[in-house]
PDB file of N, CA and C in Angstrom:
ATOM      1  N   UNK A   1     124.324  20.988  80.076  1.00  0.00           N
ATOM      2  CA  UNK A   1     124.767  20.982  81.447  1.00  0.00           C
ATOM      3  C   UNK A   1     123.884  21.939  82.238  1.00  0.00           C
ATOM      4  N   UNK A   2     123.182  21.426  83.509  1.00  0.00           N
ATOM      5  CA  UNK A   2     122.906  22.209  84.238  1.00  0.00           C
ATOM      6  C   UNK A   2     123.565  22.296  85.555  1.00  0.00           C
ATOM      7  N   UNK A   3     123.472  23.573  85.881  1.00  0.00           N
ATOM      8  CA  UNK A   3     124.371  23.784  87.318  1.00  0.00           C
ATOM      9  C   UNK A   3     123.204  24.259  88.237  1.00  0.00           C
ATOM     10  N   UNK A   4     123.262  23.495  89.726  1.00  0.00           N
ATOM     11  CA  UNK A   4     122.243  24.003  90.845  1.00  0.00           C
ATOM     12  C   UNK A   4     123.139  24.349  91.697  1.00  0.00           C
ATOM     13  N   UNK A   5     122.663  25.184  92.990  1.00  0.00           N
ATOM     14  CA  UNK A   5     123.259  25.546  94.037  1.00  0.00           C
ATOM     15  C   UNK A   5     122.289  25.866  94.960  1.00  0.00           C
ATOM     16  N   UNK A   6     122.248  25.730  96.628  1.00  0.00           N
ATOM     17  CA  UNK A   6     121.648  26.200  97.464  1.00  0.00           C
ATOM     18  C   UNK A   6     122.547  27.493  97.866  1.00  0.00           C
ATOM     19  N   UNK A   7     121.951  28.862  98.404  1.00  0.00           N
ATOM     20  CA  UNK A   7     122.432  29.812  99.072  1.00  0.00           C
ATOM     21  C   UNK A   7     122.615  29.558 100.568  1.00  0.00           C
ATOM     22  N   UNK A   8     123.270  29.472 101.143  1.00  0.00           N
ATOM     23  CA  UNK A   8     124.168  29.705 102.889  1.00  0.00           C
ATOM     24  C   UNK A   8     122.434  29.892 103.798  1.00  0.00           C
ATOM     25  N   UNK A   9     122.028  29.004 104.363  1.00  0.00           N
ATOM     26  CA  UNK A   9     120.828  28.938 104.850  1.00  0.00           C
ATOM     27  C   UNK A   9     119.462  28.756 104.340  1.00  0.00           C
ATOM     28  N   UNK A  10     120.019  28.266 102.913  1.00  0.00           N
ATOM     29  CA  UNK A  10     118.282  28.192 102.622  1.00  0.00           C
ATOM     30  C   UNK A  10     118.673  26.429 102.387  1.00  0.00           C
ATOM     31  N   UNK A  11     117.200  26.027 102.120  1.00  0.00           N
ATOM     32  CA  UNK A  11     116.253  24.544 101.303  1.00  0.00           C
ATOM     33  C   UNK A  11     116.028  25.022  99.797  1.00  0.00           C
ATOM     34  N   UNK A  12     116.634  26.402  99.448  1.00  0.00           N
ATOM     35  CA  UNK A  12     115.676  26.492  97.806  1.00  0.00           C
ATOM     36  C   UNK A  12     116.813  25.972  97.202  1.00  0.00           C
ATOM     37  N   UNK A  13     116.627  25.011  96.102  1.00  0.00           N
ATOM     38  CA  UNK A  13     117.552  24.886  94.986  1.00  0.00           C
ATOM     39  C   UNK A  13     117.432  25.882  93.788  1.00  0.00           C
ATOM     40  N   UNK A  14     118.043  26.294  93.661  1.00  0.00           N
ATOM     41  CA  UNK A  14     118.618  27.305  92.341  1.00  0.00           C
ATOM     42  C   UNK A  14     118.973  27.251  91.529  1.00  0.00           C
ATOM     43  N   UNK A  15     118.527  27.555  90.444  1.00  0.00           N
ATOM     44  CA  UNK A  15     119.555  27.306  88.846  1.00  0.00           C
ATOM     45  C   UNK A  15     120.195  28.630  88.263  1.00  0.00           C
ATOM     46  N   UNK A  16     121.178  27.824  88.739  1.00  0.00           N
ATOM     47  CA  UNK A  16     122.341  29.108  88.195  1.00  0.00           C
ATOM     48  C   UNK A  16     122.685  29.256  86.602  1.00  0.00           C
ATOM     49  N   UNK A  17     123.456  30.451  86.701  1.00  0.00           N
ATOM     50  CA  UNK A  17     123.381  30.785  85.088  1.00  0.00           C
ATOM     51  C   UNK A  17     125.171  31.087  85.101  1.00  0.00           C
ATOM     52  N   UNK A  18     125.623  31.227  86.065  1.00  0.00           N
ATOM     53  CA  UNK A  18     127.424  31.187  86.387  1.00  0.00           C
ATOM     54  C   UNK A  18     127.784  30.562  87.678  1.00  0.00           C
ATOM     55  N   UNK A  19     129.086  29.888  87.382  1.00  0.00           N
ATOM     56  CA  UNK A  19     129.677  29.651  88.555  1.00  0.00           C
ATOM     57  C   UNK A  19     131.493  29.933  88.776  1.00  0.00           C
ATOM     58  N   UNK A  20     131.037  30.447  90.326  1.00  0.00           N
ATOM     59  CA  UNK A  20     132.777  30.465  89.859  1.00  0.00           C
ATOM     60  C   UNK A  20     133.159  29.897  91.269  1.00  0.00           C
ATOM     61  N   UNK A  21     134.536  29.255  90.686  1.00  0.00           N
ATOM     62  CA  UNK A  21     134.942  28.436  91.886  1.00  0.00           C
ATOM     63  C   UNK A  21     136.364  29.152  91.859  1.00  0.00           C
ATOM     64  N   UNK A  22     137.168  29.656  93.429  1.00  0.00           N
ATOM     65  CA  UNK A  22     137.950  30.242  93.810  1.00  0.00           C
ATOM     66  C   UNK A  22     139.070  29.373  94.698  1.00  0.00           C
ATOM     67  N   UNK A  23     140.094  28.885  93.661  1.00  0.00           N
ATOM     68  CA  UNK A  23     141.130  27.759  94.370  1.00  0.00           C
ATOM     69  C   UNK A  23     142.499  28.015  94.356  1.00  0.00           C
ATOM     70  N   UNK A  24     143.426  27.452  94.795  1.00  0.00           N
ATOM     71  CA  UNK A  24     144.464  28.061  94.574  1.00  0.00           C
ATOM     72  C   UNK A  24     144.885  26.518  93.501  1.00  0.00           C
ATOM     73  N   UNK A  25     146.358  26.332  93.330  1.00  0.00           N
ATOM     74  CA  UNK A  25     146.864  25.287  92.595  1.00  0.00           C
ATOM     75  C   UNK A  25     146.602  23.954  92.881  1.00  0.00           C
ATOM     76  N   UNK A  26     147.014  23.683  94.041  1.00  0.00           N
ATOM     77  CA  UNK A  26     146.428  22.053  94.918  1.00  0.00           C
ATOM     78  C   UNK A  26     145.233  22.021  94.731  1.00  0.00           C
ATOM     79  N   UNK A  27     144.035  23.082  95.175  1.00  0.00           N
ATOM     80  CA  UNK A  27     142.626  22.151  95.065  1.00  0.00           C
ATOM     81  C   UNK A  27     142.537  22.223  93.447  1.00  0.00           C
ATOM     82  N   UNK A  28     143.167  22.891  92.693  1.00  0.00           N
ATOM     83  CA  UNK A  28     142.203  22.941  91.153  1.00  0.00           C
ATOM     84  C   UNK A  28     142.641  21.333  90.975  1.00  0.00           C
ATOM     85  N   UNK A  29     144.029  20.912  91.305  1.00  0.00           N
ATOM     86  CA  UNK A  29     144.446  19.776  90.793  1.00  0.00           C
ATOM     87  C   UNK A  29     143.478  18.721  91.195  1.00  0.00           C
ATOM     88  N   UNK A  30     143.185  18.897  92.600  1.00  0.00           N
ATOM     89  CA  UNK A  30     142.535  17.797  93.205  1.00  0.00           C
ATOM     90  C   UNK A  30     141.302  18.209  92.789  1.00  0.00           C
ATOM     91  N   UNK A  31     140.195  18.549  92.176  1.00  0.00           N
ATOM     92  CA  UNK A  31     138.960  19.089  91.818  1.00  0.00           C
ATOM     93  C   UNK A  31     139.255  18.684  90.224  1.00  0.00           C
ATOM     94  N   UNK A  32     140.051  19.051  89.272  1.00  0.00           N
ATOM     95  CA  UNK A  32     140.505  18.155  88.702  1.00  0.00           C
ATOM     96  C   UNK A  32     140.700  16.497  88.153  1.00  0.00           C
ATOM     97  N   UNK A  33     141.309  15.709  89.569  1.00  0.00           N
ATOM     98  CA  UNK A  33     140.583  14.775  89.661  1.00  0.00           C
ATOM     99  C   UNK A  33     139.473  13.857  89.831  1.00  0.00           C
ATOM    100  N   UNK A  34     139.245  14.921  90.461  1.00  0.00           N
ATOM    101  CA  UNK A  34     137.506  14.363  90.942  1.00  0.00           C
ATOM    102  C   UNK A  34     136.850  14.513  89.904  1.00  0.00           C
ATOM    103  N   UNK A  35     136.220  15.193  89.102  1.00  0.00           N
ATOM    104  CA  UNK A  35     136.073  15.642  87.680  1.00  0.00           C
ATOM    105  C   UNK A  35     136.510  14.383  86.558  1.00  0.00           C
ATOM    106  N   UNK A  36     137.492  13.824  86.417  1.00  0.00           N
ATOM    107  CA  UNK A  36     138.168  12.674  85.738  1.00  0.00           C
ATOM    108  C   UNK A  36     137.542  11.481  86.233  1.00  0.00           C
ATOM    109  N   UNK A  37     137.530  11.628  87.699  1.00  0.00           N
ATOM    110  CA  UNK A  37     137.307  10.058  88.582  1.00  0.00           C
ATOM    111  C   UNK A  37     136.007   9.807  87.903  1.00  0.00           C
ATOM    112  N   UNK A  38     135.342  11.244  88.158  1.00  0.00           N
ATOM    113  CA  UNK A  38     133.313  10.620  87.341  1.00  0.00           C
ATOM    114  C   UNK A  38     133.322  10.569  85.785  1.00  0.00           C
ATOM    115  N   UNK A  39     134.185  11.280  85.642  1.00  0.00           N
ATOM    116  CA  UNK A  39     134.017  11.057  83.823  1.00  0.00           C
ATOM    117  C   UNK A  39     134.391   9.359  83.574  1.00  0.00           C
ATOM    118  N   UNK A  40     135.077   8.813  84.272  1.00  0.00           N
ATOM    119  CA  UNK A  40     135.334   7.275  84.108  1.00  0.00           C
ATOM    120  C   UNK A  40     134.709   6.330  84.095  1.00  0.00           C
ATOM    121  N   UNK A  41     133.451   7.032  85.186  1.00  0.00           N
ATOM    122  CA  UNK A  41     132.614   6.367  86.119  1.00  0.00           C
ATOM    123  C   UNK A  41     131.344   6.504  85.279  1.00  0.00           C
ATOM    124  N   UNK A  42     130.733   7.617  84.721  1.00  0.00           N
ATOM    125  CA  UNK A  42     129.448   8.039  84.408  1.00  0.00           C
ATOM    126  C   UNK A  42     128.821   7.056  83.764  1.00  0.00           C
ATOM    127  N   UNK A  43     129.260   6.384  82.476  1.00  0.00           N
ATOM    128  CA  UNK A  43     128.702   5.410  81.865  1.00  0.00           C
ATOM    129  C   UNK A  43     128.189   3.814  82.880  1.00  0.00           C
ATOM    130  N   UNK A  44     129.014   4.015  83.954  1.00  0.00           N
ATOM    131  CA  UNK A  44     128.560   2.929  84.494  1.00  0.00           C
ATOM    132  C   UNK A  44     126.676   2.715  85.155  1.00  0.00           C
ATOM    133  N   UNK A  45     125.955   1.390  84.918  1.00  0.00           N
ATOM    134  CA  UNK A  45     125.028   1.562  84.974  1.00  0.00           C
ATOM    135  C   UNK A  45     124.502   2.077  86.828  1.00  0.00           C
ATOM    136  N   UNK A  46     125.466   1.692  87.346  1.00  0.00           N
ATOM    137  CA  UNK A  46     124.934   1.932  88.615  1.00  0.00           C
ATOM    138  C   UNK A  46     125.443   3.458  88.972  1.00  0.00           C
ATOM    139  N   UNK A  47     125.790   4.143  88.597  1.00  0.00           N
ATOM    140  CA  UNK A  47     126.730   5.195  88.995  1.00  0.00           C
ATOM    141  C   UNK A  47     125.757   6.791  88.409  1.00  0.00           C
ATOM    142  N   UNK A  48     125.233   6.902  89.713  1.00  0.00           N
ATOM    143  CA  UNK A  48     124.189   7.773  89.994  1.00  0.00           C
ATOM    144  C   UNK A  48     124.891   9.579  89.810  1.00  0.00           C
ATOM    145  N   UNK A  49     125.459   9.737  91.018  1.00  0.00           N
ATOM    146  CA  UNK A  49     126.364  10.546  91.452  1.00  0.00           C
ATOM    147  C   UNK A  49     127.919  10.636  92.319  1.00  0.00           C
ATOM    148  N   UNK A  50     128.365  11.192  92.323  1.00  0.00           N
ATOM    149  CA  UNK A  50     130.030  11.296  93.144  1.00  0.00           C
ATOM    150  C   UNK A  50     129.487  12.531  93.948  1.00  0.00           C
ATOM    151  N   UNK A  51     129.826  13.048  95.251  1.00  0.00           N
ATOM    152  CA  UNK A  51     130.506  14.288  96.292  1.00  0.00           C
ATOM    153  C   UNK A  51     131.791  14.267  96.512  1.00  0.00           C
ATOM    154  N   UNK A  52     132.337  15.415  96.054  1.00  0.00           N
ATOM    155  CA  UNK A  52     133.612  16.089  96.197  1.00  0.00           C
ATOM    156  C   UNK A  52     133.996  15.720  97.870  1.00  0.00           C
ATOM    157  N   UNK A  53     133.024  15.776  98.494  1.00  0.00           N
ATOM    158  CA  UNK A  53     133.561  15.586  99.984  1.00  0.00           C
ATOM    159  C   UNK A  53     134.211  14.017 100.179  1.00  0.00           C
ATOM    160  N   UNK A  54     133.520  13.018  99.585  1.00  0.00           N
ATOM    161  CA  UNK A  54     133.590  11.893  99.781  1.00  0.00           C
ATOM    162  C   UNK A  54     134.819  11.456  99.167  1.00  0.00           C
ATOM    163  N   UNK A  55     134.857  11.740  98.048  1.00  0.00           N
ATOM    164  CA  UNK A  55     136.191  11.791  97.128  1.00  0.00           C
ATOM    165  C   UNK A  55     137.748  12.459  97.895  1.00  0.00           C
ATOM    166  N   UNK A  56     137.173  13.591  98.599  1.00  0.00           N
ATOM    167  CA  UNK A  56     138.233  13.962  99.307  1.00  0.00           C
ATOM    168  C   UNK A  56     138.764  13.252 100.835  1.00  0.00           C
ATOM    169  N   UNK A  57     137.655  12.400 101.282  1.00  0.00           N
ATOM    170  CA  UNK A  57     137.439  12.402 102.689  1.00  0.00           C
ATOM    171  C   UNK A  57     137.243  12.559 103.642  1.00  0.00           C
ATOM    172  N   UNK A  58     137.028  13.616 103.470  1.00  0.00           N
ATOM    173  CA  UNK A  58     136.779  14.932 104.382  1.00  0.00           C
ATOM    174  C   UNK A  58     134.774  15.263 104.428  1.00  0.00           C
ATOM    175  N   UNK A  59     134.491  15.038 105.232  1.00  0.00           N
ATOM    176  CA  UNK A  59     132.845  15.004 105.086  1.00  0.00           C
ATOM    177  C   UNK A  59     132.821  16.793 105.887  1.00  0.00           C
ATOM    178  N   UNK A  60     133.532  16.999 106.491  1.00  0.00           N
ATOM    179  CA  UNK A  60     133.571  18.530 106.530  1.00  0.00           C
ATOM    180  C   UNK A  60     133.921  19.713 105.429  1.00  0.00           C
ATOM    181  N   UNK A  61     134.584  19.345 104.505  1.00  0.00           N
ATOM    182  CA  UNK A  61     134.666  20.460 103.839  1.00  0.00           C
ATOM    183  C   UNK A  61     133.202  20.978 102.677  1.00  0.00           C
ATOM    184  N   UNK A  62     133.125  21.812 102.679  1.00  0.00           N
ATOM    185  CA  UNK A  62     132.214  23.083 102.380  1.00  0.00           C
ATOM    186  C   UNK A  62     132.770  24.082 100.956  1.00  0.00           C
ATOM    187  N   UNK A  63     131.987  24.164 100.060  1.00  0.00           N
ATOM    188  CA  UNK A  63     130.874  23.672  99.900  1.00  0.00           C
ATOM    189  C   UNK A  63     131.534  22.523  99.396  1.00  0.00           C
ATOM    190  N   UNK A  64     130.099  20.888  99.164  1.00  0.00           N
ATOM    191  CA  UNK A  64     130.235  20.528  98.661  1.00  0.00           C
ATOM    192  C   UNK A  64     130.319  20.433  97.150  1.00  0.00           C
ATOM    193  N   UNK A  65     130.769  19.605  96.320  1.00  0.00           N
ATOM    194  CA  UNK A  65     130.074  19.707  94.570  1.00  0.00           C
ATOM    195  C   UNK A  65     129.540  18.599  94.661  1.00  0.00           C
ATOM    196  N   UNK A  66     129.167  18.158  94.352  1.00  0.00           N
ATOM    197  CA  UNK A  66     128.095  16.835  93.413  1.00  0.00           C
ATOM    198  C   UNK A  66     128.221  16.662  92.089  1.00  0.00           C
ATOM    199  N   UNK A  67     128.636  15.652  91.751  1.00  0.00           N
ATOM    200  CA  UNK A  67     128.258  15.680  89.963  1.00  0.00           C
ATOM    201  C   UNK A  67     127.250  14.536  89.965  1.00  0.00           C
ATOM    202  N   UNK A  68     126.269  14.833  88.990  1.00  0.00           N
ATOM    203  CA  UNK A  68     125.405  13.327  88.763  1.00  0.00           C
ATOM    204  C   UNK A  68     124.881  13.538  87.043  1.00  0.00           C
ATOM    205  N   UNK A  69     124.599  12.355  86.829  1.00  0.00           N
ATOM    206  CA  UNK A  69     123.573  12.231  85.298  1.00  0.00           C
ATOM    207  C   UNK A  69     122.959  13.052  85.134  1.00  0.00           C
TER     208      UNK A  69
END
């Protein structure tokens, strides 16, 4: 597994070596799902990547996650 992240104003992608994500009960659940929804999905041949935003509906919320291959 690798994990990337951009920092709050930059273009550099980063490879991180920790991550921590800070939620209360509702989002872990719903982050949770999203997490499940791609594990369902991954094997499929067309199925590139998922965004947490898109999954949620919300094209505003911040940060996004991404999962991909």
């Amino acid at each position: 597994m690798n994990i990337y992240g951009y920092t709050e104003g930059s273009d550099e992608l980063l490879k991180l070596i920790d991550l921590t994500i800070q939620v209360n009960e509702n989002e872990l659940r719903r982050l949770a799902q999203f997490f499940l929804k791609c594990a369902e999905s991954i094997d499929s041949d067309d199925w590139e990547h998922e965004h947490l935003s898109d999954f949620l509906n919300d094209m505003s919320f911040k940060p996004d996650i991404i999962v991909a291959k």
